[in-house]
C-alpha atoms as a PDB file:
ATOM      1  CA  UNK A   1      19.142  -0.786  38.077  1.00  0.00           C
ATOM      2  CA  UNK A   2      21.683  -1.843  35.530  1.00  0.00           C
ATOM      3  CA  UNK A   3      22.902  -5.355  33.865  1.00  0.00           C
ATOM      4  CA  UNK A   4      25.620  -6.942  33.614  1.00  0.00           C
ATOM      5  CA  UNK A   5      26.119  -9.979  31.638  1.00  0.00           C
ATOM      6  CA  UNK A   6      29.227 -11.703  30.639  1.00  0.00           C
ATOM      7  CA  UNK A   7      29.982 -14.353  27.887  1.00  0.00           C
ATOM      8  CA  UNK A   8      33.791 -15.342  27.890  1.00  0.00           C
ATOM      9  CA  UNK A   9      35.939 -12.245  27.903  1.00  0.00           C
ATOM     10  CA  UNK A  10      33.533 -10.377  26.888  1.00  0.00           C
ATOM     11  CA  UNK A  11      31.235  -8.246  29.606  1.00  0.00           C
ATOM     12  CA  UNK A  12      27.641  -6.809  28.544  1.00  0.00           C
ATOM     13  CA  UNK A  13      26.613  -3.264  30.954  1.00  0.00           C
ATOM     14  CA  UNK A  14      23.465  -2.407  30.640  1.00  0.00           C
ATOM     15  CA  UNK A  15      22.446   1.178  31.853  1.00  0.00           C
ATOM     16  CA  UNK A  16      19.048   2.081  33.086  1.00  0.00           C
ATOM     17  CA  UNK A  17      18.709   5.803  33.456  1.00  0.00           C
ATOM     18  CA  UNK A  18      20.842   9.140  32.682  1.00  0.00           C
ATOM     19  CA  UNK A  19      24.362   8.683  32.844  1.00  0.00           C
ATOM     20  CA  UNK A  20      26.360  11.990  35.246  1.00  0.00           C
ATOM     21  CA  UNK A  21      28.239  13.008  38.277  1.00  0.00           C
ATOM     22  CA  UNK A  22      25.153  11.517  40.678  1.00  0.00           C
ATOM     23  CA  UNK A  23      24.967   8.396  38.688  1.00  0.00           C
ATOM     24  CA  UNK A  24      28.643   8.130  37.589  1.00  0.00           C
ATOM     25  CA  UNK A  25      29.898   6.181  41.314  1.00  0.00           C
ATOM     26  CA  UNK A  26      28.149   3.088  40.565  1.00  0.00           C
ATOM     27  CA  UNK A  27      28.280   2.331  37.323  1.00  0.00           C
ATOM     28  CA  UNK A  28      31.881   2.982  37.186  1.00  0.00           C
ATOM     29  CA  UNK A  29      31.750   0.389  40.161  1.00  0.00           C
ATOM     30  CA  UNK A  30      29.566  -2.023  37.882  1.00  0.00           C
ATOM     31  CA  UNK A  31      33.334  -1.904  35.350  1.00  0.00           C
ATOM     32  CA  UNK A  32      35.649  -2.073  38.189  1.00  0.00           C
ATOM     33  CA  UNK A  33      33.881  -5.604  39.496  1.00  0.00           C
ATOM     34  CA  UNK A  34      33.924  -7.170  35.875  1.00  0.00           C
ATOM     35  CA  UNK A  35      37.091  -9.952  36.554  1.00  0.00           C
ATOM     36  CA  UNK A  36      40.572  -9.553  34.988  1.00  0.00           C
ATOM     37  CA  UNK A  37      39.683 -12.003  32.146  1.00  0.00           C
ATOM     38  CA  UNK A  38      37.234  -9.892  30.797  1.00  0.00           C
ATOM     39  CA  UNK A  39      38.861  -7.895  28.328  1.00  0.00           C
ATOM     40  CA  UNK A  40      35.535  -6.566  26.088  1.00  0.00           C
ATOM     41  CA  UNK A  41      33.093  -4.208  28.024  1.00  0.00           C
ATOM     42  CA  UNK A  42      30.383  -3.255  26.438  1.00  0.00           C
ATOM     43  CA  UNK A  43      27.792  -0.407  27.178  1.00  0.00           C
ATOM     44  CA  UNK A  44      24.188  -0.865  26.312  1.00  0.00           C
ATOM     45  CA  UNK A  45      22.546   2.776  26.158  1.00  0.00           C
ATOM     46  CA  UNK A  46      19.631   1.644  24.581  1.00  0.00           C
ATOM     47  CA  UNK A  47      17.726   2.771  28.341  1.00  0.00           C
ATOM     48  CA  UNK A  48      19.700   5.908  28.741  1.00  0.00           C
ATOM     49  CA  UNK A  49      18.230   9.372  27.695  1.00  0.00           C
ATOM     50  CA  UNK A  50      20.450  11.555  28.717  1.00  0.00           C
ATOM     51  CA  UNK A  51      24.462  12.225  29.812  1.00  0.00           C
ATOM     52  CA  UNK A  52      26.372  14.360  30.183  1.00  0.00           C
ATOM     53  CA  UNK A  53      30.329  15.001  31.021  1.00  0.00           C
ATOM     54  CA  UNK A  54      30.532  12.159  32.843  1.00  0.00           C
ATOM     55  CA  UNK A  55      29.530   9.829  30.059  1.00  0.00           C
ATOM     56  CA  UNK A  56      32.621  11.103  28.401  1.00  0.00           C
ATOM     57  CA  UNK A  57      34.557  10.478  31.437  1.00  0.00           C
ATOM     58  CA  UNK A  58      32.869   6.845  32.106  1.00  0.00           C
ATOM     59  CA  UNK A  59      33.483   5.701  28.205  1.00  0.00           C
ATOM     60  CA  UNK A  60      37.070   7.783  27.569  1.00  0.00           C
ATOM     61  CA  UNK A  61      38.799   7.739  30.710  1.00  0.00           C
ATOM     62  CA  UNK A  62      42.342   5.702  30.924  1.00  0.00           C
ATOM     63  CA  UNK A  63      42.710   2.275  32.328  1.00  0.00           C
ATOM     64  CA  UNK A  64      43.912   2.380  35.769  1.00  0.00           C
ATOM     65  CA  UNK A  65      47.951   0.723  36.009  1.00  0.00           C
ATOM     66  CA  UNK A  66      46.321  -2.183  38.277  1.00  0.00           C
ATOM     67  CA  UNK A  67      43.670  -2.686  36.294  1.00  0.00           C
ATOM     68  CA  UNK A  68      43.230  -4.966  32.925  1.00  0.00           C
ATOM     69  CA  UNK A  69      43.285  -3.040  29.624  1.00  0.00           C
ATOM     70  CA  UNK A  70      39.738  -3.729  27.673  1.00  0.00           C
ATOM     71  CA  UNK A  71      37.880  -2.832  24.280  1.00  0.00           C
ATOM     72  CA  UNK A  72      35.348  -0.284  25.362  1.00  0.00           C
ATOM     73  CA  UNK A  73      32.196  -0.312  22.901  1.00  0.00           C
ATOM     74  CA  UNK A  74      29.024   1.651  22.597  1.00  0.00           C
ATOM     75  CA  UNK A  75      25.603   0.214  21.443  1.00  0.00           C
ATOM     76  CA  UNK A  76      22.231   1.532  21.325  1.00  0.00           C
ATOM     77  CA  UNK A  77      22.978   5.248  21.532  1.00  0.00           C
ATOM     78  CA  UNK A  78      20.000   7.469  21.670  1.00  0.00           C
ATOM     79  CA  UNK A  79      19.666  11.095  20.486  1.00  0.00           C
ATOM     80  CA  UNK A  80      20.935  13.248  23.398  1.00  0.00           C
ATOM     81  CA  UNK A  81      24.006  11.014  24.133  1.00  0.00           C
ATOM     82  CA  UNK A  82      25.068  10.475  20.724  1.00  0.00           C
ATOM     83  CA  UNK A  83      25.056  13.877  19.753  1.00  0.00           C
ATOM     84  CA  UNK A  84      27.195  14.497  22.921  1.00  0.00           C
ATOM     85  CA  UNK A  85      29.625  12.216  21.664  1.00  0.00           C
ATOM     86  CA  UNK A  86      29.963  14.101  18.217  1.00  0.00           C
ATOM     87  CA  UNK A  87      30.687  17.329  19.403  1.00  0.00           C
ATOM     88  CA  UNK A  88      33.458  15.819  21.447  1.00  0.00           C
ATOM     89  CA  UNK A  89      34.419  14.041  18.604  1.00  0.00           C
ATOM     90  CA  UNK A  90      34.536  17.079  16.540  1.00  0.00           C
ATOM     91  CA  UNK A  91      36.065  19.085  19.201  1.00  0.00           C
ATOM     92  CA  UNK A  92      39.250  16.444  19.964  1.00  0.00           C
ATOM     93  CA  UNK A  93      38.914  13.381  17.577  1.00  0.00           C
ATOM     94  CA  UNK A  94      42.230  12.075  19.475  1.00  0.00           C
ATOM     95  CA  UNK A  95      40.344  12.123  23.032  1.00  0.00           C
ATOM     96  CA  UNK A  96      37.573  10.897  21.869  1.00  0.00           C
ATOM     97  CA  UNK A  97      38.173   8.437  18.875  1.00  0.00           C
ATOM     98  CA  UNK A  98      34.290   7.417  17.761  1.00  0.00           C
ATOM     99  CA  UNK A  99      35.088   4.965  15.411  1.00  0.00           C
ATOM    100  CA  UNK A 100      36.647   2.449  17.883  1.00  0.00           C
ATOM    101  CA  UNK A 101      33.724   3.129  20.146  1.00  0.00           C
ATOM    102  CA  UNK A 102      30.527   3.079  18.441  1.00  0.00           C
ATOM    103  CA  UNK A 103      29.998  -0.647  17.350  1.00  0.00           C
ATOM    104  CA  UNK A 104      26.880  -0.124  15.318  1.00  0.00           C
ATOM    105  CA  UNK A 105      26.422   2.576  12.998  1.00  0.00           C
ATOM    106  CA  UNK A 106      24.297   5.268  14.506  1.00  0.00           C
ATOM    107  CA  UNK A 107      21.916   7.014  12.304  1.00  0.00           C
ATOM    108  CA  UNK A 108      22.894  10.530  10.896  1.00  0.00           C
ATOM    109  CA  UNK A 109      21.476  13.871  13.210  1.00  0.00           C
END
């Protein structure tokens, strides 16, 4: 089951399990409820093992015309879902800009 805590404009998602295309419906859902004021989402992966494509898609994708534009940050990456974010990284730094994702400096591979 995942968290979600808010504080201001700012909205806290915890995840609780791999992140892919089984698991992908409702966290997305878990974003899409957040009100309009919240304009800061960020994703606690401190419980997540694993993901895979649609990490990338959950954490890169663009903001929908009717929906509020917000910060997207990363915390508590682990192993497997950090490196996966590196090689995209490396493979399309413009998709997938790490340094205004990552908001604490994950330790080197």
């Amino acid at each position: 089951m995942n968290t979600i805590t808010t504080n201001g404009t700012t909205a806290t998602i915890t995840v609780r399990g791999d992140i892919d295309f089984d698991t992908l419906p409702p966290i997305r859902a878990a974003a899409d409820a957040l009100p309009a004021h919240v304009t800061g989402l960020l994703w606690d992966l401190n419980h997540t093992l694993f993901m895979d494509i649609a990490g990338l898609h959950l954490l890169f994708a663009p903001t929908p015309p009717d929906r509020p534009d917000r910060r997207i940050t990363v915390t508590g990456l682990r192993p497997q879902p950090l490196r996966l974010l590196r090689l995209a990284a490396e493979t399309n730094p413009a998709a997938f800009p790490l340094d205004r994702l990552i908001c604490d400096t994950p330790a080197p591979l």
